[in-house]
N, C-alpha and C. Protein backbone atom coordinates (compact mmCIF):
# COMPACT_ATOMS: atom_id res chain seq x y z
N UNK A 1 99.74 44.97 117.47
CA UNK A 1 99.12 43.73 117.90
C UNK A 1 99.66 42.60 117.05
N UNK A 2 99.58 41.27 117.53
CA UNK A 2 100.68 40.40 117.21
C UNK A 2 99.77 39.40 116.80
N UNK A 3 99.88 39.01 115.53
CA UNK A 3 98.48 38.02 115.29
C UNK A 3 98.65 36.41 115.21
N UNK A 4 98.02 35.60 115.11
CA UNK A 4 98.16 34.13 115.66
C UNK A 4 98.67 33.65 115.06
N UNK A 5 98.58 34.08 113.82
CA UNK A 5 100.22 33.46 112.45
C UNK A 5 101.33 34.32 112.60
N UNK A 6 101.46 35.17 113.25
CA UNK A 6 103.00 35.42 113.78
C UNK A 6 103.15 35.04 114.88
N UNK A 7 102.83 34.30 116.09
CA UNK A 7 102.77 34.24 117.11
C UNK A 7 103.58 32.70 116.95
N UNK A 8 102.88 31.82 115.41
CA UNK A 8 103.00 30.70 115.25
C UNK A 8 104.28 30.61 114.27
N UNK A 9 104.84 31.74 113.58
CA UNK A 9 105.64 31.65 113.40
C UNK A 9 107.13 31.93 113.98
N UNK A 10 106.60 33.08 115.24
CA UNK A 10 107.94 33.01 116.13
C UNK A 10 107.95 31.55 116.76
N UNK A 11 107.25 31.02 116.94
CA UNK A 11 106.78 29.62 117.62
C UNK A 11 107.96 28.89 116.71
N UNK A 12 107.61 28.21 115.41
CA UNK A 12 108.04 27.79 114.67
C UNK A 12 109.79 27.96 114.82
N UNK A 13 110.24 29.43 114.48
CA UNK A 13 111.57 29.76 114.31
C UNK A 13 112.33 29.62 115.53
N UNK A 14 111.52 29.56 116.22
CA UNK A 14 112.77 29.20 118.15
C UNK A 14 112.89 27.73 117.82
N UNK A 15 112.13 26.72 117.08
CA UNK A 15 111.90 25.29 117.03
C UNK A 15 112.81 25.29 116.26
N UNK A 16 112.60 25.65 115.07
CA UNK A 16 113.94 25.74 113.75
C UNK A 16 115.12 25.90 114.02
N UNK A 17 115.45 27.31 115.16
CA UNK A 17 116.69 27.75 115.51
C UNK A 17 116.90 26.22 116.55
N UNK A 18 116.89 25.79 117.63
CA UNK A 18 116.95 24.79 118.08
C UNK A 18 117.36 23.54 117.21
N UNK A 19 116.52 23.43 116.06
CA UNK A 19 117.17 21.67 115.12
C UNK A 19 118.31 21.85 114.98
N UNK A 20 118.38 23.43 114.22
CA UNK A 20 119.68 24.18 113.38
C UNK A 20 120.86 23.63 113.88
N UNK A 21 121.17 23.24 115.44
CA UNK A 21 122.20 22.80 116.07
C UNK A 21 122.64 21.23 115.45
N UNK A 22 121.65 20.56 115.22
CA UNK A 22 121.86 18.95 115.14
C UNK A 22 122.87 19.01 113.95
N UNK A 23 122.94 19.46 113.57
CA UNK A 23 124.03 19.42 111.96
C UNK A 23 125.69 19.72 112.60
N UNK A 24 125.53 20.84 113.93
CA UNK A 24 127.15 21.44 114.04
C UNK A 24 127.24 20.28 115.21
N UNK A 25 126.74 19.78 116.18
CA UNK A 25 126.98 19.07 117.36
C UNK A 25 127.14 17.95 116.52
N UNK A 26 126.55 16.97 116.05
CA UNK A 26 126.41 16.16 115.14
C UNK A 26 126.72 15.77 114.04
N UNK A 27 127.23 14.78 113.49
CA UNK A 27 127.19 14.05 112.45
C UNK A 27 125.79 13.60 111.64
N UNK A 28 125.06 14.15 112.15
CA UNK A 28 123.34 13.67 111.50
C UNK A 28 123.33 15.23 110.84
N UNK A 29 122.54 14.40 109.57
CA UNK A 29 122.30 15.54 108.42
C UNK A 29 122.84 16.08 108.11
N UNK A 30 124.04 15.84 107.64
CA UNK A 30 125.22 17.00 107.28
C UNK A 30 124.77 17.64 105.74
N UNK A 31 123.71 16.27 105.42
CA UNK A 31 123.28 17.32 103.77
C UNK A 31 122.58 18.48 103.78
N UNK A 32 121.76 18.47 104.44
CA UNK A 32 120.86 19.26 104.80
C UNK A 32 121.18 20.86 106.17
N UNK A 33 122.69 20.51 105.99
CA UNK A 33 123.13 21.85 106.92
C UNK A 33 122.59 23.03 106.21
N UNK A 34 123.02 23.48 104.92
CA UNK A 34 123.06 24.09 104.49
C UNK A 34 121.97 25.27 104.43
N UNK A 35 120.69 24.42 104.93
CA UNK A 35 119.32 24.77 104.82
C UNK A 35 119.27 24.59 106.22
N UNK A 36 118.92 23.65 106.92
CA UNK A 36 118.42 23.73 108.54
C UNK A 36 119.20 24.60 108.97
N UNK A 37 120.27 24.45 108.84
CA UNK A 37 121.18 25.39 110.27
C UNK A 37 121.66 26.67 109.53
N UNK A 38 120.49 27.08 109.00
CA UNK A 38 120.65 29.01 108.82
C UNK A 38 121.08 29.60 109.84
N UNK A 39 119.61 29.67 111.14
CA UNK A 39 119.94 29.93 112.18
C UNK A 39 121.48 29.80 113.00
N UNK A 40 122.22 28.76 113.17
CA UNK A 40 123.09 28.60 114.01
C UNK A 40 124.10 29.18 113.01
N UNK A 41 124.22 28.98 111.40
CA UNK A 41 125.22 29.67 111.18
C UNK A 41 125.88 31.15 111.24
N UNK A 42 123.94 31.55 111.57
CA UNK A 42 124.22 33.64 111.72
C UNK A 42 124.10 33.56 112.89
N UNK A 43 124.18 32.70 114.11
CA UNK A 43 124.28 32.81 114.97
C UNK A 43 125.55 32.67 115.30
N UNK A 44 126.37 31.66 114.63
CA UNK A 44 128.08 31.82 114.73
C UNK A 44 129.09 33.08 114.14
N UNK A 45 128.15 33.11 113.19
CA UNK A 45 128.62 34.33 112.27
C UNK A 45 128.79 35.75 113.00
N UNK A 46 127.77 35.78 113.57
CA UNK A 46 127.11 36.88 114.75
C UNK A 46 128.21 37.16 116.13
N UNK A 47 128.56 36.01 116.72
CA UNK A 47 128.97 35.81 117.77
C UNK A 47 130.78 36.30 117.67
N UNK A 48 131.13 35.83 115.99
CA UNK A 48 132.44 36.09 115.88
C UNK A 48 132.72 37.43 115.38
N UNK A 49 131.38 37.94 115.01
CA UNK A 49 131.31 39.76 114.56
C UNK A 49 131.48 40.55 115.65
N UNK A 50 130.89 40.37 116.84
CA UNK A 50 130.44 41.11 118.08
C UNK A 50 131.42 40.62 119.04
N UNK A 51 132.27 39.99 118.75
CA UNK A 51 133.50 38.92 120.02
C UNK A 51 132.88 38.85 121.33
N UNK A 52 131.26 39.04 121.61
CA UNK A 52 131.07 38.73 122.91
C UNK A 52 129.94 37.90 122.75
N UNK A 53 128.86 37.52 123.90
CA UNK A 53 127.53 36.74 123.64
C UNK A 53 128.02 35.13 123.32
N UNK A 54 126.36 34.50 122.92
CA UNK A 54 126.17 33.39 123.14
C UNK A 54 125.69 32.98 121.91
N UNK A 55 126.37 32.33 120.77
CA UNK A 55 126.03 32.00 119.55
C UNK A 55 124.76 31.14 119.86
N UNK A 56 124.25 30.31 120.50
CA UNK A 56 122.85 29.72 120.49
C UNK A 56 122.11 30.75 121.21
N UNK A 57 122.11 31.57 121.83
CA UNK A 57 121.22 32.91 122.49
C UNK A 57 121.11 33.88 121.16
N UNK A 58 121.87 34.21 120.36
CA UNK A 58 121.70 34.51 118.88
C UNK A 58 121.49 33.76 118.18
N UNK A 59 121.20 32.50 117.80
CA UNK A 59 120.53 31.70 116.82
C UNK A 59 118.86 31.66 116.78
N UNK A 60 118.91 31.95 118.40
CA UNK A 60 117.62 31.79 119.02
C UNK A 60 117.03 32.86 118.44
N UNK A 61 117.10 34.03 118.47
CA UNK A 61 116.71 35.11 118.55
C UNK A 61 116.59 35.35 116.99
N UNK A 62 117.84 35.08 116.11
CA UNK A 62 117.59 35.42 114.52
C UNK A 62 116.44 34.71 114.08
N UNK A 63 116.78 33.17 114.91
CA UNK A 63 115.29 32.02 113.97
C UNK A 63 114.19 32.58 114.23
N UNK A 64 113.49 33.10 115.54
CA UNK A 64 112.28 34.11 116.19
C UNK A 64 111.96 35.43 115.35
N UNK A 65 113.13 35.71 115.04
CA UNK A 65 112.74 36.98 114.29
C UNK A 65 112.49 36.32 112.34
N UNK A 66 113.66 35.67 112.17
CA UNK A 66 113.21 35.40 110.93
C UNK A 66 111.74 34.36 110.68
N UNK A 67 111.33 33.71 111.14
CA UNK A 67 109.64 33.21 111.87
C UNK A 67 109.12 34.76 111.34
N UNK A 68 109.20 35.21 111.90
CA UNK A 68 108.12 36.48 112.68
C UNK A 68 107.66 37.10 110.97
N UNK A 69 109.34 36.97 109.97
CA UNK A 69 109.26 38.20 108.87
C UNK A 69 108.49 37.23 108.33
N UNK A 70 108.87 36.09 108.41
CA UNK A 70 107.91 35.37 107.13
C UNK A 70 106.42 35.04 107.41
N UNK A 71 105.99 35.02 108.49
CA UNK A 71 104.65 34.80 109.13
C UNK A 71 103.94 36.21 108.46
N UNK A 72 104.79 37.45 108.93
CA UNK A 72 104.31 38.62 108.70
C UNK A 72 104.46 38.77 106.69
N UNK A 73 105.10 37.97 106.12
CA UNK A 73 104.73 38.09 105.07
C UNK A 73 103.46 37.35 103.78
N UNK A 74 103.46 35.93 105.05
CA UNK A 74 102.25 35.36 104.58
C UNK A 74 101.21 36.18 104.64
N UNK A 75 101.21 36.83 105.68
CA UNK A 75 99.96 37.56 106.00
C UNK A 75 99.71 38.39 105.34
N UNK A 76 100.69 39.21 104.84
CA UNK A 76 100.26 40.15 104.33
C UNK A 76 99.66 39.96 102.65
N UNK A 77 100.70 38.95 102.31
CA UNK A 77 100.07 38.10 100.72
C UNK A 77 98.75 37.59 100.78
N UNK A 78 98.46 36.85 101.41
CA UNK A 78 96.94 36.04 102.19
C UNK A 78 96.08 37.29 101.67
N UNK A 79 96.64 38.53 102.78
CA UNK A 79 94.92 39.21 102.73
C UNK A 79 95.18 40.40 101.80
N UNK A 80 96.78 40.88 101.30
CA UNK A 80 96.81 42.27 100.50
C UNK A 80 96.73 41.91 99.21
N UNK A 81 97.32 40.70 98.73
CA UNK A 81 97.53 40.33 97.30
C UNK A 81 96.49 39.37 96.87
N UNK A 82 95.87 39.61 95.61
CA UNK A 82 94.44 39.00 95.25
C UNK A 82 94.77 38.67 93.86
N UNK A 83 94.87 37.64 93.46
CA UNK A 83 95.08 36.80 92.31
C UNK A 83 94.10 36.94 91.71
N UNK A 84 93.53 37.53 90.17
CA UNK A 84 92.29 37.18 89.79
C UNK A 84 92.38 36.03 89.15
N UNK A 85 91.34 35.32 88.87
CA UNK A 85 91.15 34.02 88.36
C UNK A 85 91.91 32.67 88.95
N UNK A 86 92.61 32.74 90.05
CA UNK A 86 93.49 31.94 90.57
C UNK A 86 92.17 31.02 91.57
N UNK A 87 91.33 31.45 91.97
CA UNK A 87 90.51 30.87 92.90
C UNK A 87 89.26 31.06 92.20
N UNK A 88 88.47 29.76 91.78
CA UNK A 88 87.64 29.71 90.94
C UNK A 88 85.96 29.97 91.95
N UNK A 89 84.69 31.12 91.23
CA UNK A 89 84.27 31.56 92.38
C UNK A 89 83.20 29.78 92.25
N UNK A 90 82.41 29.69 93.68
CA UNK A 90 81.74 28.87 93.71
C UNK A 90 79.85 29.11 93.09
N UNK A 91 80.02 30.22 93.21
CA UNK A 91 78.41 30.51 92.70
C UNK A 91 78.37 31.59 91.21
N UNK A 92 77.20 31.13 90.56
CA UNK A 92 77.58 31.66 89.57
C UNK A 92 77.10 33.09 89.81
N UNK A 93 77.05 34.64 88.80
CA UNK A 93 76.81 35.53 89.22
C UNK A 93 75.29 35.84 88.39
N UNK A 94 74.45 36.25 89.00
CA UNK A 94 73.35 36.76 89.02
C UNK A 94 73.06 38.27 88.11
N UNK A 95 72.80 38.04 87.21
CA UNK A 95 73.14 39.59 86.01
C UNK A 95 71.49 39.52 86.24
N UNK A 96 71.25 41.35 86.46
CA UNK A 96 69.80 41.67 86.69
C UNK A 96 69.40 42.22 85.19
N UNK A 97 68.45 40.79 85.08
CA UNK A 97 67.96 41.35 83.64
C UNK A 97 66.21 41.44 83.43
N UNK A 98 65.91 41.82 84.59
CA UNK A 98 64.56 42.17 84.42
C UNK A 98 64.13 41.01 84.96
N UNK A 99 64.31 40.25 85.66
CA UNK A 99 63.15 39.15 86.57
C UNK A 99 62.71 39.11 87.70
């Protein structure tokens, strides 16, 4: 079952894989290739490994999946990994001492 923060992060990574392009079509943001256009670069990367397919039909698909790992890793930090003392509690604790 596929939960609403991965759902929102494949969401996210088809959006990402999509910007990823504005850097190779474009002259806008060329600083920032390096970082936005992950996607399109393993999607070029991809396309010239396999000599067949559609480097944006693989950009698509890596950004969706890479979404998916990191959604699925928030999640799992969120609810498996528990910081003590990192989140201060709001009530104080109640020690039973005879009242």
């Amino acid at each position: 079952m596929i939960s609403k923060n991965q759902k929102r992060g494949v969401t996210l990574g088809i959006i990402w894989s999509l910007i990823s392009w504005i850097p190779y079509y474009t002259d806008y943001l060329p600083t920032l290739r390096p970082i936005i256009g992950i996607p399109a670069s393993l999607g070029l990367n991809l396309e010239l490994l396999l000599n067949k397919g559609d480097s944006f039909a693989y950009s698509i698909l890596l950004g969706a999946g890479i979404g998916f790992v990191i959604s699925s890793l928030v999640d799992f930090a969120k609810d498996g990994i528990k910081i003590i003392g990192l989140f201060p509690r709001k009530k104080k604790k109640l020690y039973n001492r005879g009242l």
